[in-house]
PDB file of N, CA and C in Angstrom:
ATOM      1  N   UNK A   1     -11.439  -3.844  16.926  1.00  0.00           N
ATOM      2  CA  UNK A   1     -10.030  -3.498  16.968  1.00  0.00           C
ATOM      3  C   UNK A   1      -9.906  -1.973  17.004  1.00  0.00           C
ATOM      4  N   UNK A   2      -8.750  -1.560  17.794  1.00  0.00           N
ATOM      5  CA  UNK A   2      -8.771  -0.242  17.744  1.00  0.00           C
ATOM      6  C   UNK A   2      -7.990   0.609  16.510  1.00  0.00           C
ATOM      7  N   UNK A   3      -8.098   1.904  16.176  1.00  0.00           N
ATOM      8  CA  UNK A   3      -8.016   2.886  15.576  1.00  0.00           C
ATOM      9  C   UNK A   3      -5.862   1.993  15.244  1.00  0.00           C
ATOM     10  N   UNK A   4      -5.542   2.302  16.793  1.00  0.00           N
ATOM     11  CA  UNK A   4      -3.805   1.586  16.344  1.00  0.00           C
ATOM     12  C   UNK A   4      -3.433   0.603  16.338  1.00  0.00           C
ATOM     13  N   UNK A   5      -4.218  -0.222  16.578  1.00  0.00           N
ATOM     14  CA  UNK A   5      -4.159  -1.804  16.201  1.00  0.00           C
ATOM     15  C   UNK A   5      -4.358  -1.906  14.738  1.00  0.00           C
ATOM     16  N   UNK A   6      -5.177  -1.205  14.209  1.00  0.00           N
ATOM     17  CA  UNK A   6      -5.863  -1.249  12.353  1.00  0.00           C
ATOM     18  C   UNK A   6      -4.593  -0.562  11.787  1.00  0.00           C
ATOM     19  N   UNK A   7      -4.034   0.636  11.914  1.00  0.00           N
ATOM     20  CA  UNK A   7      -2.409   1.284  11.571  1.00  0.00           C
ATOM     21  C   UNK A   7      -1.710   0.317  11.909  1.00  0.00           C
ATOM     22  N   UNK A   8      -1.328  -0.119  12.750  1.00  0.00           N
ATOM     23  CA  UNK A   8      -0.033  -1.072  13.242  1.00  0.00           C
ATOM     24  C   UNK A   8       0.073  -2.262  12.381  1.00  0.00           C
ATOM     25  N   UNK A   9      -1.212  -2.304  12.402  1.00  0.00           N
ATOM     26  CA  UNK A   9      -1.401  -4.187  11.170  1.00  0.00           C
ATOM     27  C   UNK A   9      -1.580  -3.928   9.900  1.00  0.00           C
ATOM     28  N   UNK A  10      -1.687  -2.315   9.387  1.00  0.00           N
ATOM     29  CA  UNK A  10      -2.186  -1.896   7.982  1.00  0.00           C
ATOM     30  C   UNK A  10      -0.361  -1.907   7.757  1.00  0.00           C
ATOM     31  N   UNK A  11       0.749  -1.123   8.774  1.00  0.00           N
ATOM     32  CA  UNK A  11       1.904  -0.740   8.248  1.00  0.00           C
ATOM     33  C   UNK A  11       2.568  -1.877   7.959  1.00  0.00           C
ATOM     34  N   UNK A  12       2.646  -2.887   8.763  1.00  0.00           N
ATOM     35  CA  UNK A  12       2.659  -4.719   8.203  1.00  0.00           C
ATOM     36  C   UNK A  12       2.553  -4.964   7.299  1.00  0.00           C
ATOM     37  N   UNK A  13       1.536  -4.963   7.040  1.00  0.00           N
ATOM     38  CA  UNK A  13       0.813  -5.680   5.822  1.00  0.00           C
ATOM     39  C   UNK A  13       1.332  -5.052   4.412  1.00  0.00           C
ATOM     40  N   UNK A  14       1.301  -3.284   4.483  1.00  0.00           N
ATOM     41  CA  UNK A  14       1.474  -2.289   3.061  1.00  0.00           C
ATOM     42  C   UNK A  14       3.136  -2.682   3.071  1.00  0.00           C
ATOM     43  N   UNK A  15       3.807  -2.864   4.203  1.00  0.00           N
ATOM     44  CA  UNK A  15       5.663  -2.883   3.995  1.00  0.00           C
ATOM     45  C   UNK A  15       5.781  -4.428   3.611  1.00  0.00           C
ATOM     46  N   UNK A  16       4.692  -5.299   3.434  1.00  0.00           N
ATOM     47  CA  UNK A  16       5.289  -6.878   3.401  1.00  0.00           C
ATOM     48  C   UNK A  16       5.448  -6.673   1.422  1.00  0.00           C
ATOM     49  N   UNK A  17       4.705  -5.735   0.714  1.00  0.00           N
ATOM     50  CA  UNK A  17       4.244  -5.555  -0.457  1.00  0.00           C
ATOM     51  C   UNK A  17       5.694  -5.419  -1.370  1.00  0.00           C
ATOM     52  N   UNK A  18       6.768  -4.974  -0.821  1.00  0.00           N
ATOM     53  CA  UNK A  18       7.870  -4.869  -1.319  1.00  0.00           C
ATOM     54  C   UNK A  18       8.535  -5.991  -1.628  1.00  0.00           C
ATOM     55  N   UNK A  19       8.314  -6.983  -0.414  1.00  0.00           N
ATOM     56  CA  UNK A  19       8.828  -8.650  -0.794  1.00  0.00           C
ATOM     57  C   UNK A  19       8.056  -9.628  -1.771  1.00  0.00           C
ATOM     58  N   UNK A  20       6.888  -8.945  -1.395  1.00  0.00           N
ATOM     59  CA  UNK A  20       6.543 -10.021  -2.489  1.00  0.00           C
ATOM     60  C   UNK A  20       6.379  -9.114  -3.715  1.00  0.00           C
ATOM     61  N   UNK A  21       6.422  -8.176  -4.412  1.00  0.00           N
ATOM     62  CA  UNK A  21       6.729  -7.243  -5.347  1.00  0.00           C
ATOM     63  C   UNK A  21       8.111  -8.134  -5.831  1.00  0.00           C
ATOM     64  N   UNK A  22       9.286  -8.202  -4.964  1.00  0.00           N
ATOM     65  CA  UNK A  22      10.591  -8.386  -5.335  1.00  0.00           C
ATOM     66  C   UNK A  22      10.292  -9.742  -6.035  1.00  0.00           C
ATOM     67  N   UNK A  23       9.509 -10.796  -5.062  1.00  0.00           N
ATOM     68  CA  UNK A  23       9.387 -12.693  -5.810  1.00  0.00           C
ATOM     69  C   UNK A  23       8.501 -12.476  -6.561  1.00  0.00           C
ATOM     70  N   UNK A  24       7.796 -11.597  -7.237  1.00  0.00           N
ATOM     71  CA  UNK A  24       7.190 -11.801  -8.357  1.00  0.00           C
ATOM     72  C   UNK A  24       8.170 -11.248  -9.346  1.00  0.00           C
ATOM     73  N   UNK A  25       9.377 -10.057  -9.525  1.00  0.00           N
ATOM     74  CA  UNK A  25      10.354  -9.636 -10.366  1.00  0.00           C
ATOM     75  C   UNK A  25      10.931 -10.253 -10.395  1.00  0.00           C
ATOM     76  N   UNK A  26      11.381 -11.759  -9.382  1.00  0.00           N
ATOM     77  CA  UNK A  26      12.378 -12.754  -9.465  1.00  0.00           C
ATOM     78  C   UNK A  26      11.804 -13.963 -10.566  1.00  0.00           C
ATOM     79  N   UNK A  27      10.710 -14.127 -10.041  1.00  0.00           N
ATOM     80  CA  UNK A  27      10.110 -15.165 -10.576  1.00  0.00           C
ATOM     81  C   UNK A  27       9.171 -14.877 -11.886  1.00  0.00           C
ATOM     82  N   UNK A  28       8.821 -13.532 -11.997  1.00  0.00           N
ATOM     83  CA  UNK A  28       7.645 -13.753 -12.903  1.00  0.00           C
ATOM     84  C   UNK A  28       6.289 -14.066 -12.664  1.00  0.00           C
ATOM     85  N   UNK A  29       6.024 -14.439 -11.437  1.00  0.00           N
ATOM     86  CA  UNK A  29       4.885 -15.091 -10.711  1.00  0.00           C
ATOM     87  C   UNK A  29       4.429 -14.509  -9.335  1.00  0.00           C
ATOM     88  N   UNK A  30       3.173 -14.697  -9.162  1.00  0.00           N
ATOM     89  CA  UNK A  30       2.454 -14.046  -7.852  1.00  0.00           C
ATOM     90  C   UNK A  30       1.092 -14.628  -7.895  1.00  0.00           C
ATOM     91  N   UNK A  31       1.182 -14.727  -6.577  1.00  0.00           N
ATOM     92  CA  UNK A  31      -0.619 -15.443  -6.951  1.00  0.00           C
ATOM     93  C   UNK A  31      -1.351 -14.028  -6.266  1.00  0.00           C
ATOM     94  N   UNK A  32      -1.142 -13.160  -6.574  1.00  0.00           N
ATOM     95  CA  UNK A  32      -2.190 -12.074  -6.817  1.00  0.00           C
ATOM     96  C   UNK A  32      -2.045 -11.137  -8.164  1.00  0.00           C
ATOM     97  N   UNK A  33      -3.302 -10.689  -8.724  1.00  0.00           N
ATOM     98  CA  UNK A  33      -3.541 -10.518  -9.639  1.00  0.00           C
ATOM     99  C   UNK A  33      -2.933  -8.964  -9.791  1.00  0.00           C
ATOM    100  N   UNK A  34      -2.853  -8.174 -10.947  1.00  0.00           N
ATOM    101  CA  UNK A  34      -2.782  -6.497 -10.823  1.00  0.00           C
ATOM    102  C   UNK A  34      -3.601  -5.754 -10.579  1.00  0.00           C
ATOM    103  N   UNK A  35      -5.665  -6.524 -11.722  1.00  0.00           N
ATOM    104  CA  UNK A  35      -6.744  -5.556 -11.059  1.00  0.00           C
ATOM    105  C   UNK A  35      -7.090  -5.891  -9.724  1.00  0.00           C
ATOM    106  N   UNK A  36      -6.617  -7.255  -9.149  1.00  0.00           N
ATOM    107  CA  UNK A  36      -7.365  -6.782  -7.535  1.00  0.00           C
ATOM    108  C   UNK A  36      -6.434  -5.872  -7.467  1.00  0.00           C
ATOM    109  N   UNK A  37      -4.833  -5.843  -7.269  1.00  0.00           N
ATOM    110  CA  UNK A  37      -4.250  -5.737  -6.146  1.00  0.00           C
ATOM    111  C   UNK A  37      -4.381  -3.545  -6.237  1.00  0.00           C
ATOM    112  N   UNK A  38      -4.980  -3.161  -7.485  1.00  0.00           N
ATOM    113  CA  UNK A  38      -5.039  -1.735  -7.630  1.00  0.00           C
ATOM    114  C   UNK A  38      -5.972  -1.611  -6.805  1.00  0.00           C
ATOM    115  N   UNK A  39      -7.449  -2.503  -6.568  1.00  0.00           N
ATOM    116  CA  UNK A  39      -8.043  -1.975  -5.970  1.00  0.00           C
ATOM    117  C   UNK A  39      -7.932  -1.558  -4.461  1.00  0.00           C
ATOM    118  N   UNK A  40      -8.335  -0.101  -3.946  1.00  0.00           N
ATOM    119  CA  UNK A  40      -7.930  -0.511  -2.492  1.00  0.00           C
ATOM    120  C   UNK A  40      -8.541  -0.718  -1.724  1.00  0.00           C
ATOM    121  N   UNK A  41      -9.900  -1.301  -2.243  1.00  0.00           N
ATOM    122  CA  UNK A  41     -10.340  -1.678  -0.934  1.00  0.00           C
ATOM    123  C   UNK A  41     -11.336  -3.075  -0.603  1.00  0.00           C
ATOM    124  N   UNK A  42      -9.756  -3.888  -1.132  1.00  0.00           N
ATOM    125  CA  UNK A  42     -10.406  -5.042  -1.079  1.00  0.00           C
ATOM    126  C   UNK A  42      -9.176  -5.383   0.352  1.00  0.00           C
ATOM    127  N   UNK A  43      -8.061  -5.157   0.542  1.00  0.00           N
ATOM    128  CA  UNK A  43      -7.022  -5.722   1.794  1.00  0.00           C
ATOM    129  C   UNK A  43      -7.644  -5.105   2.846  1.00  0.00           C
ATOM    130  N   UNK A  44      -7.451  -5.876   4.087  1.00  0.00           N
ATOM    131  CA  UNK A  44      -8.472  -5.091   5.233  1.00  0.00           C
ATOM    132  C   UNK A  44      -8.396  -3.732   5.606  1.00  0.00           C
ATOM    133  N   UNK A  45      -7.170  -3.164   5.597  1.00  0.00           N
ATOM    134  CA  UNK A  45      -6.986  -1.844   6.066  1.00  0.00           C
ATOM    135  C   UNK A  45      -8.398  -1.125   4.965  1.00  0.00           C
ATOM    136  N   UNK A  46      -7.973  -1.705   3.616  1.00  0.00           N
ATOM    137  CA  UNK A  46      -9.021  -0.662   2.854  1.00  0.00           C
ATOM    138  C   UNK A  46     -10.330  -0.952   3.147  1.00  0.00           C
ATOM    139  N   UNK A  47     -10.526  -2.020   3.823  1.00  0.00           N
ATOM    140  CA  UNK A  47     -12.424  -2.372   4.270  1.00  0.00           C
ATOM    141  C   UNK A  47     -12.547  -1.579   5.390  1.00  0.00           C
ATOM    142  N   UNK A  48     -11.604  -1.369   6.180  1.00  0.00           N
ATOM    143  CA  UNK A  48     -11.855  -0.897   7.556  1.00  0.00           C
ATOM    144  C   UNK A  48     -11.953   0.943   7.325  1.00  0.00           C
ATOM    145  N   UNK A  49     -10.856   1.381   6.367  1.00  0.00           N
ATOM    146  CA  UNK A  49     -11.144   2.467   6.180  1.00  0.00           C
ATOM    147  C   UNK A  49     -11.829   3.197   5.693  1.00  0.00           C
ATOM    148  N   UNK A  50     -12.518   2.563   4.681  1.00  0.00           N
ATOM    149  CA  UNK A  50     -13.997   2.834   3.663  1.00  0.00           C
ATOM    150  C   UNK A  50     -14.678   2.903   4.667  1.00  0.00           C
ATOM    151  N   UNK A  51     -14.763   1.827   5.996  1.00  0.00           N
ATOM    152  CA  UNK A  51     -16.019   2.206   6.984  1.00  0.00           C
ATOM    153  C   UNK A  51     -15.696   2.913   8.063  1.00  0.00           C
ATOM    154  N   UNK A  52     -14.682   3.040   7.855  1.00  0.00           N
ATOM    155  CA  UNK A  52     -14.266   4.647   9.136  1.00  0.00           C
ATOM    156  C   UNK A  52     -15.689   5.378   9.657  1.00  0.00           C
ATOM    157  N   UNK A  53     -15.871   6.003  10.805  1.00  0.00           N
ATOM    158  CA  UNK A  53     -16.806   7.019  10.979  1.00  0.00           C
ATOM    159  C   UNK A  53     -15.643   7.691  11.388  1.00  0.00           C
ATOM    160  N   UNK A  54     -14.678   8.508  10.878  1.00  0.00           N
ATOM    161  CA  UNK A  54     -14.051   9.041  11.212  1.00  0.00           C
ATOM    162  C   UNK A  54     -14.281  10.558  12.080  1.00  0.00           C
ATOM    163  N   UNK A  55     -13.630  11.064  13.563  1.00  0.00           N
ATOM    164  CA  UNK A  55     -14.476  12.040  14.260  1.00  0.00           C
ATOM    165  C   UNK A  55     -13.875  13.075  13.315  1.00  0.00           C
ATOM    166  N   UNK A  56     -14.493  14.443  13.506  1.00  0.00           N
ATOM    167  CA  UNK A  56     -13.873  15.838  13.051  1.00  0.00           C
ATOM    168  C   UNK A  56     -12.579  15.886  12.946  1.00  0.00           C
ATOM    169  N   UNK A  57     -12.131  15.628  14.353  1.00  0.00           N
ATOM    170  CA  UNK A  57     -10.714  15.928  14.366  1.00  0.00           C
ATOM    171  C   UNK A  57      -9.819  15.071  13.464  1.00  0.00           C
ATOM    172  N   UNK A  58     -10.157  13.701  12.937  1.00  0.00           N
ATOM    173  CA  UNK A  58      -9.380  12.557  12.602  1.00  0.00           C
ATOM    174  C   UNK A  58      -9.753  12.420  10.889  1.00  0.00           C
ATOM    175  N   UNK A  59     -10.627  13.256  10.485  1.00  0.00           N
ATOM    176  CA  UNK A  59     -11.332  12.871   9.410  1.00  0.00           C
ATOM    177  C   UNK A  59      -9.736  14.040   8.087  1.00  0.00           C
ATOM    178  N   UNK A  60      -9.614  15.225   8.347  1.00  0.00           N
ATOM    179  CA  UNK A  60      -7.996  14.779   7.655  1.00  0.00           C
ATOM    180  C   UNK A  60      -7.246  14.323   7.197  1.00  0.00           C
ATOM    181  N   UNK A  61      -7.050  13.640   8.137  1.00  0.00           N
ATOM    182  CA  UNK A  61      -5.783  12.591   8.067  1.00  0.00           C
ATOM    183  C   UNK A  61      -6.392  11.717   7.847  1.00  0.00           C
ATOM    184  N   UNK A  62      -7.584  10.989   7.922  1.00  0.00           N
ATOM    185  CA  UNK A  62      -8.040   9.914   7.465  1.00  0.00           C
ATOM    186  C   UNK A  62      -8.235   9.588   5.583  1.00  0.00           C
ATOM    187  N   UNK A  63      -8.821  10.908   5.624  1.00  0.00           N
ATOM    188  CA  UNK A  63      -8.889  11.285   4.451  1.00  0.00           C
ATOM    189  C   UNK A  63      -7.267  11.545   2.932  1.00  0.00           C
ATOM    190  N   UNK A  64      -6.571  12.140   3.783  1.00  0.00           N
ATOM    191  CA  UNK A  64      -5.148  11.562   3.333  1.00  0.00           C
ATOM    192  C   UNK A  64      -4.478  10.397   3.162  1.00  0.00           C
ATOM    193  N   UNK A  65      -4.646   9.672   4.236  1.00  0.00           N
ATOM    194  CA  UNK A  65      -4.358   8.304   4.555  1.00  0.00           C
ATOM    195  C   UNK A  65      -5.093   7.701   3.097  1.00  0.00           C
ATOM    196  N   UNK A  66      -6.251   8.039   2.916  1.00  0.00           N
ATOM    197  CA  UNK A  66      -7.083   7.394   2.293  1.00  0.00           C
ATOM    198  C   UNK A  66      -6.698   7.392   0.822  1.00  0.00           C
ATOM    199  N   UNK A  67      -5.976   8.399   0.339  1.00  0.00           N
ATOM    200  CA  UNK A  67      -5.952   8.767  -0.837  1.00  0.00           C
ATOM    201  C   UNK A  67      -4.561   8.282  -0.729  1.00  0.00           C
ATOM    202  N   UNK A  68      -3.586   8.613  -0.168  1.00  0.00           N
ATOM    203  CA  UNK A  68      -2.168   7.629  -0.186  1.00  0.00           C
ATOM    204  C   UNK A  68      -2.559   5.946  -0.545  1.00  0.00           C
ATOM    205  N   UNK A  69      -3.255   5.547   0.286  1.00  0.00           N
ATOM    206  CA  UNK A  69      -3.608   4.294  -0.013  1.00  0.00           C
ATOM    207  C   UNK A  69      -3.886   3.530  -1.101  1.00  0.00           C
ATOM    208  N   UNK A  70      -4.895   4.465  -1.164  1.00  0.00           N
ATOM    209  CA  UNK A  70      -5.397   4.310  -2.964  1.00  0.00           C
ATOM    210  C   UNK A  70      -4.125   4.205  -3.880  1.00  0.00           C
ATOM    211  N   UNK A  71      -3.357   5.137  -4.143  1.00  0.00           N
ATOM    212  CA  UNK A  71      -2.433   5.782  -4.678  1.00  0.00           C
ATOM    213  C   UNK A  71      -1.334   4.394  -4.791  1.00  0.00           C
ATOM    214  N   UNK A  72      -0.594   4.017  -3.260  1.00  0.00           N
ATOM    215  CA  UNK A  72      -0.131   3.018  -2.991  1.00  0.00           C
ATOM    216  C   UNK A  72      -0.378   1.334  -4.000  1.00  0.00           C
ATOM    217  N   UNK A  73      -1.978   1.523  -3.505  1.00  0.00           N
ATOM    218  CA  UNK A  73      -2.313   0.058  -4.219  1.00  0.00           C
ATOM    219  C   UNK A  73      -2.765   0.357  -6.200  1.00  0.00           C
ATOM    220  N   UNK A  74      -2.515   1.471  -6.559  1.00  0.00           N
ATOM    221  CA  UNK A  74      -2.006   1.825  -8.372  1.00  0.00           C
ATOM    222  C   UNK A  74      -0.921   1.269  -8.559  1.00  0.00           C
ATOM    223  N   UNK A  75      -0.016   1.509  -7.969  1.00  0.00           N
ATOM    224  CA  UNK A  75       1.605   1.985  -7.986  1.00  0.00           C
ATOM    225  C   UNK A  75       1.986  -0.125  -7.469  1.00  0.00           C
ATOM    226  N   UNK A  76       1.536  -0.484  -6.958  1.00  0.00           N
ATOM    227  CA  UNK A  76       1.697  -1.699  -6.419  1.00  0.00           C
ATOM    228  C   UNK A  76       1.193  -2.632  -7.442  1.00  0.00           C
ATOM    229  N   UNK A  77       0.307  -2.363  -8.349  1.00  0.00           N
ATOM    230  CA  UNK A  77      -0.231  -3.105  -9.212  1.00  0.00           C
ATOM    231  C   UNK A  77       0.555  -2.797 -10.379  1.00  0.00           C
ATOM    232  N   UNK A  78       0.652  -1.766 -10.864  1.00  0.00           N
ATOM    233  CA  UNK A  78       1.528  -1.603 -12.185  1.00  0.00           C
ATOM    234  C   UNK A  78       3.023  -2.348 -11.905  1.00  0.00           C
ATOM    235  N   UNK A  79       3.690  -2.124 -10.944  1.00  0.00           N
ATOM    236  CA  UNK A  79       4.648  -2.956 -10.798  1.00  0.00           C
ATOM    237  C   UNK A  79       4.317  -4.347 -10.768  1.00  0.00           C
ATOM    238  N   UNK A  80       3.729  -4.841 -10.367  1.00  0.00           N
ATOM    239  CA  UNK A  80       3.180  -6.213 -10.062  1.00  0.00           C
ATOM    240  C   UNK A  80       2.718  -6.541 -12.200  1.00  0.00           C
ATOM    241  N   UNK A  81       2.154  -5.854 -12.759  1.00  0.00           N
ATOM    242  CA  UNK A  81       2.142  -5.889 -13.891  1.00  0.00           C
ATOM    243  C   UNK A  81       3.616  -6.304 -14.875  1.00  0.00           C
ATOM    244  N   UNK A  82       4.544  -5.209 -14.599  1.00  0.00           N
ATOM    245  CA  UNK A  82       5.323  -5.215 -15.204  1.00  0.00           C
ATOM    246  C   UNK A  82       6.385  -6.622 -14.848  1.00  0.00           C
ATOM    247  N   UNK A  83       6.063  -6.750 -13.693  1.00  0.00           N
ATOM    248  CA  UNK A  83       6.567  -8.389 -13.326  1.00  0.00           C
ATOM    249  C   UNK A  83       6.358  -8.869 -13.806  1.00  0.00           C
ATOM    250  N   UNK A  84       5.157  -9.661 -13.677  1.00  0.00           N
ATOM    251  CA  UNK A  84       4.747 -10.663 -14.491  1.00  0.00           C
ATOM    252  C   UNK A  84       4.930 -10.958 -16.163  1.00  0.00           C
ATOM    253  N   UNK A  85       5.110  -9.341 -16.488  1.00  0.00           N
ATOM    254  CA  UNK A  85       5.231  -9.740 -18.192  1.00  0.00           C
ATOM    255  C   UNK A  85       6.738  -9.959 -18.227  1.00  0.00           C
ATOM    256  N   UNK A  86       7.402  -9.984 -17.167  1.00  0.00           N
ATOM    257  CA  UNK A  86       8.959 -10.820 -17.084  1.00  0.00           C
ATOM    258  C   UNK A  86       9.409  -9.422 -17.756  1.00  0.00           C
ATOM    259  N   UNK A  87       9.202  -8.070 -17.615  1.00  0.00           N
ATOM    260  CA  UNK A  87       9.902  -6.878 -17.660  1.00  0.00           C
ATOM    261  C   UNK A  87      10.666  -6.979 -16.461  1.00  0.00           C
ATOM    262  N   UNK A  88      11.639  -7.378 -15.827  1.00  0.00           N
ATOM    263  CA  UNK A  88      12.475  -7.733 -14.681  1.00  0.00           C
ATOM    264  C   UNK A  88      13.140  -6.240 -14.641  1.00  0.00           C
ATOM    265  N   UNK A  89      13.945  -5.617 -15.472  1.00  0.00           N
ATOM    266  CA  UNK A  89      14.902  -4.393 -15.000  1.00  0.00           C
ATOM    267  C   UNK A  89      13.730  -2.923 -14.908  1.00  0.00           C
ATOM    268  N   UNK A  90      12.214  -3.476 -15.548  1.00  0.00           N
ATOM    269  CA  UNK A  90      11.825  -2.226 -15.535  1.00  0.00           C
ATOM    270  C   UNK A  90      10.986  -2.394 -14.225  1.00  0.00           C
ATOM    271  N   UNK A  91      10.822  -3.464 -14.027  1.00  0.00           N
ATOM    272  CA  UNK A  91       9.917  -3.797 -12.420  1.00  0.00           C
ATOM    273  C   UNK A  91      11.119  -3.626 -11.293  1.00  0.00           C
ATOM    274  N   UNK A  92      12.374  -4.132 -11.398  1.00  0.00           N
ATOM    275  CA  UNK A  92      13.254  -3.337 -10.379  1.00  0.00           C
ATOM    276  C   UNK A  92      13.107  -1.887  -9.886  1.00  0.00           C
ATOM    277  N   UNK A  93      13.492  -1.282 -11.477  1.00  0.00           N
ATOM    278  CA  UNK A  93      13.324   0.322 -11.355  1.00  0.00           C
ATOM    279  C   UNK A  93      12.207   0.898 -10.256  1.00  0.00           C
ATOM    280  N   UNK A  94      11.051   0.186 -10.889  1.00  0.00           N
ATOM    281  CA  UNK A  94       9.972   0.280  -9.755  1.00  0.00           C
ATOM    282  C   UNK A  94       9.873   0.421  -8.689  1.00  0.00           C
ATOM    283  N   UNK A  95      10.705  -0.102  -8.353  1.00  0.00           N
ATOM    284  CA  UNK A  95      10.659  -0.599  -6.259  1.00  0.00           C
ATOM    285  C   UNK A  95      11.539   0.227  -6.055  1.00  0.00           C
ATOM    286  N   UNK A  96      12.889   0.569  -6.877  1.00  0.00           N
ATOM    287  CA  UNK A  96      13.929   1.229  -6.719  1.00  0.00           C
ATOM    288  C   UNK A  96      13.682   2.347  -5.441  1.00  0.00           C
ATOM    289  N   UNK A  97      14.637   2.245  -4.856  1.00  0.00           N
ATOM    290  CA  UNK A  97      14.938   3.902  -3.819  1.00  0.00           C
ATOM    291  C   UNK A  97      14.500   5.045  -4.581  1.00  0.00           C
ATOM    292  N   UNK A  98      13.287   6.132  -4.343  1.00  0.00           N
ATOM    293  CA  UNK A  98      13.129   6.640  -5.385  1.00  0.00           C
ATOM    294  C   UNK A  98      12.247   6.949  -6.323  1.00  0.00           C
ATOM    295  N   UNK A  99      11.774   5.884  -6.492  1.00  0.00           N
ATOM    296  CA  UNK A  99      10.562   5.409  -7.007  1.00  0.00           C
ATOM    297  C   UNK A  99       9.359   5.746  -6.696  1.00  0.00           C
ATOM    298  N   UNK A 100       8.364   6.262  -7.211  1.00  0.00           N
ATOM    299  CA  UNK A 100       6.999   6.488  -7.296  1.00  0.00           C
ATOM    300  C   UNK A 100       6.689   5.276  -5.977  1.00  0.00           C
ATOM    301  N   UNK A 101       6.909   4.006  -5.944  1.00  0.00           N
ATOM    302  CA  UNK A 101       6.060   2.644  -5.171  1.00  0.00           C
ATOM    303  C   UNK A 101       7.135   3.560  -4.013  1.00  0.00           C
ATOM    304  N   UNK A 102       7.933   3.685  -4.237  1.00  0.00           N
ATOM    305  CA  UNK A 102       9.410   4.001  -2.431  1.00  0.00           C
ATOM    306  C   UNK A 102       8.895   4.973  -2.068  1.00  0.00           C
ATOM    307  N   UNK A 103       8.065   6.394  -2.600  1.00  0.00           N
ATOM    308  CA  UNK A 103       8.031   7.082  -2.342  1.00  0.00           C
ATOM    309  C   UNK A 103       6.699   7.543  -1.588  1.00  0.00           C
ATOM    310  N   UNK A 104       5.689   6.411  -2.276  1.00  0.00           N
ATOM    311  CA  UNK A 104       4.142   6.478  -1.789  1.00  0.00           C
ATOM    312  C   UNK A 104       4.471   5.533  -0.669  1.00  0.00           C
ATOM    313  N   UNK A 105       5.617   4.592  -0.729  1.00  0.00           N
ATOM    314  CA  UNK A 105       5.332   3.280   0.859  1.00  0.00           C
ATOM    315  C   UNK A 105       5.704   4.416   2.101  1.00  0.00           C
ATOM    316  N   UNK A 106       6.806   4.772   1.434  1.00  0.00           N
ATOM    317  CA  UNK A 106       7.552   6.378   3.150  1.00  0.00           C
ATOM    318  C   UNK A 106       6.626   7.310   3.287  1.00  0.00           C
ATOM    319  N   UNK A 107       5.659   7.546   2.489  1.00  0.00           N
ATOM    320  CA  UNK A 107       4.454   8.221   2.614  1.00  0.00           C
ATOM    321  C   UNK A 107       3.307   7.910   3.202  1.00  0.00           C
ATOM    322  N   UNK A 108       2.952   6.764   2.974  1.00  0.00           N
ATOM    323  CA  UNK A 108       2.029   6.386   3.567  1.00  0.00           C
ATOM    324  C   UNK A 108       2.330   5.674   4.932  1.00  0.00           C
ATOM    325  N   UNK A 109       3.558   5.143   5.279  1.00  0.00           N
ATOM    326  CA  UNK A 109       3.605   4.751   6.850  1.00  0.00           C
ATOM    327  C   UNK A 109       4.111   5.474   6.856  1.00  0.00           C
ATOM    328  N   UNK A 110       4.657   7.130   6.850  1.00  0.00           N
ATOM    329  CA  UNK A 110       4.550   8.007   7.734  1.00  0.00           C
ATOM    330  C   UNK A 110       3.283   8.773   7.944  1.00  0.00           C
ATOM    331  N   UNK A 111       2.538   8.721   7.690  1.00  0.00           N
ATOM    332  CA  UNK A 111       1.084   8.800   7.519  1.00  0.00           C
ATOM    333  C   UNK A 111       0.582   8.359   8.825  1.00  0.00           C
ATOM    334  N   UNK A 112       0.236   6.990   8.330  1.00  0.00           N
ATOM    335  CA  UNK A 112      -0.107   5.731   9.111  1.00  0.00           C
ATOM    336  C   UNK A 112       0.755   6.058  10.402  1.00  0.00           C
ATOM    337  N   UNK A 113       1.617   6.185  10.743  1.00  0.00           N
ATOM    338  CA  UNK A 113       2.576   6.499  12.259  1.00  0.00           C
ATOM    339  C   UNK A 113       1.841   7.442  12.582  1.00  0.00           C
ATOM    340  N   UNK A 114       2.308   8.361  12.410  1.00  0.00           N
ATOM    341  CA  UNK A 114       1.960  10.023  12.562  1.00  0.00           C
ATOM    342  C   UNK A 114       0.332   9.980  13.151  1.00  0.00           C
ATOM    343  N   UNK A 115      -0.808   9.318  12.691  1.00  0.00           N
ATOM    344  CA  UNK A 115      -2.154   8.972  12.800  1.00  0.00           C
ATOM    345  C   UNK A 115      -2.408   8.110  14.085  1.00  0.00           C
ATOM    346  N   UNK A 116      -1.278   7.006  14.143  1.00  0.00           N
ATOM    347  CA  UNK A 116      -0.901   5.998  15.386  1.00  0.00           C
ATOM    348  C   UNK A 116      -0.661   7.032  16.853  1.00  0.00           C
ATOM    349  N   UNK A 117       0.218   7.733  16.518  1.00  0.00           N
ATOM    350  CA  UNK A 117       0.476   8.520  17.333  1.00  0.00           C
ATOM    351  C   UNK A 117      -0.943   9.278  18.201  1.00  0.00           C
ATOM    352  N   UNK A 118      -1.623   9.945  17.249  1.00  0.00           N
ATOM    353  CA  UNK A 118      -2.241  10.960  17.578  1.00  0.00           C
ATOM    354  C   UNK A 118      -3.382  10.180  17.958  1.00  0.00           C
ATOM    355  N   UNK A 119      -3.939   8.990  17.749  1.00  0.00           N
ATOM    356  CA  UNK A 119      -4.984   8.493  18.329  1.00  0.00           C
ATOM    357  C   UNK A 119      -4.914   7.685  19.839  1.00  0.00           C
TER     358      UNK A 119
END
């Protein structure tokens, strides 16, 4: 798969995280856990990017990308935490406009675009 096929299906996948973020604050429930979901590099984008040979020019932004990511799947798990313990108004806050999780997701798919672009 190519370089924007792996972005295009990574920005999918990191923006679907908000909905199901929301049905686990609704419900209390998720069938994914908090220590996977911190880790990042168990969802494919993070397998594919751990094995990057990234060239000179791309290794940057890859490297940013990389650390947003990371960053992303902390921030995705602590909320996902605070769900589940049925903290409902403080797991809202979370996702909130604003928010540490709002602020690393507009970060990282503008990232992820910006990277789409240039490859």
């Amino acid at each position: 798969m190519s370089t924007k096929e792996e972005i295009t299906k990574a920005i999918g996948a990191h923006g679907m995280w908000k909905s199901r973020l929301r049905s686990a604050i609704d419900t209390g429930k998720s069938e994914w856990q908090p220590d996977s979901v911190a880790k990042d590099n168990l969802c494919d984008f993070g397998k594919w990017i751990y094995s990057l040979k990234a060239t000179p020019a791309e290794a940057p932004r890859a490297a940013k990308v990389k650390d947003l990511h990371a960053k992303f799947h902390v921030e995705a798990s602590r909320v996902l935490k605070l769900a589940q313990a049925g903290q409902k108004a403080a797991a809202s806050q979370a996702i909130a406009p604003g928010s540490p999780f709002d602020k690393l997701t507009g970060e990282l798919t503008t990232e992820l675009m910006n990277w789409s672009k240039a490859a």
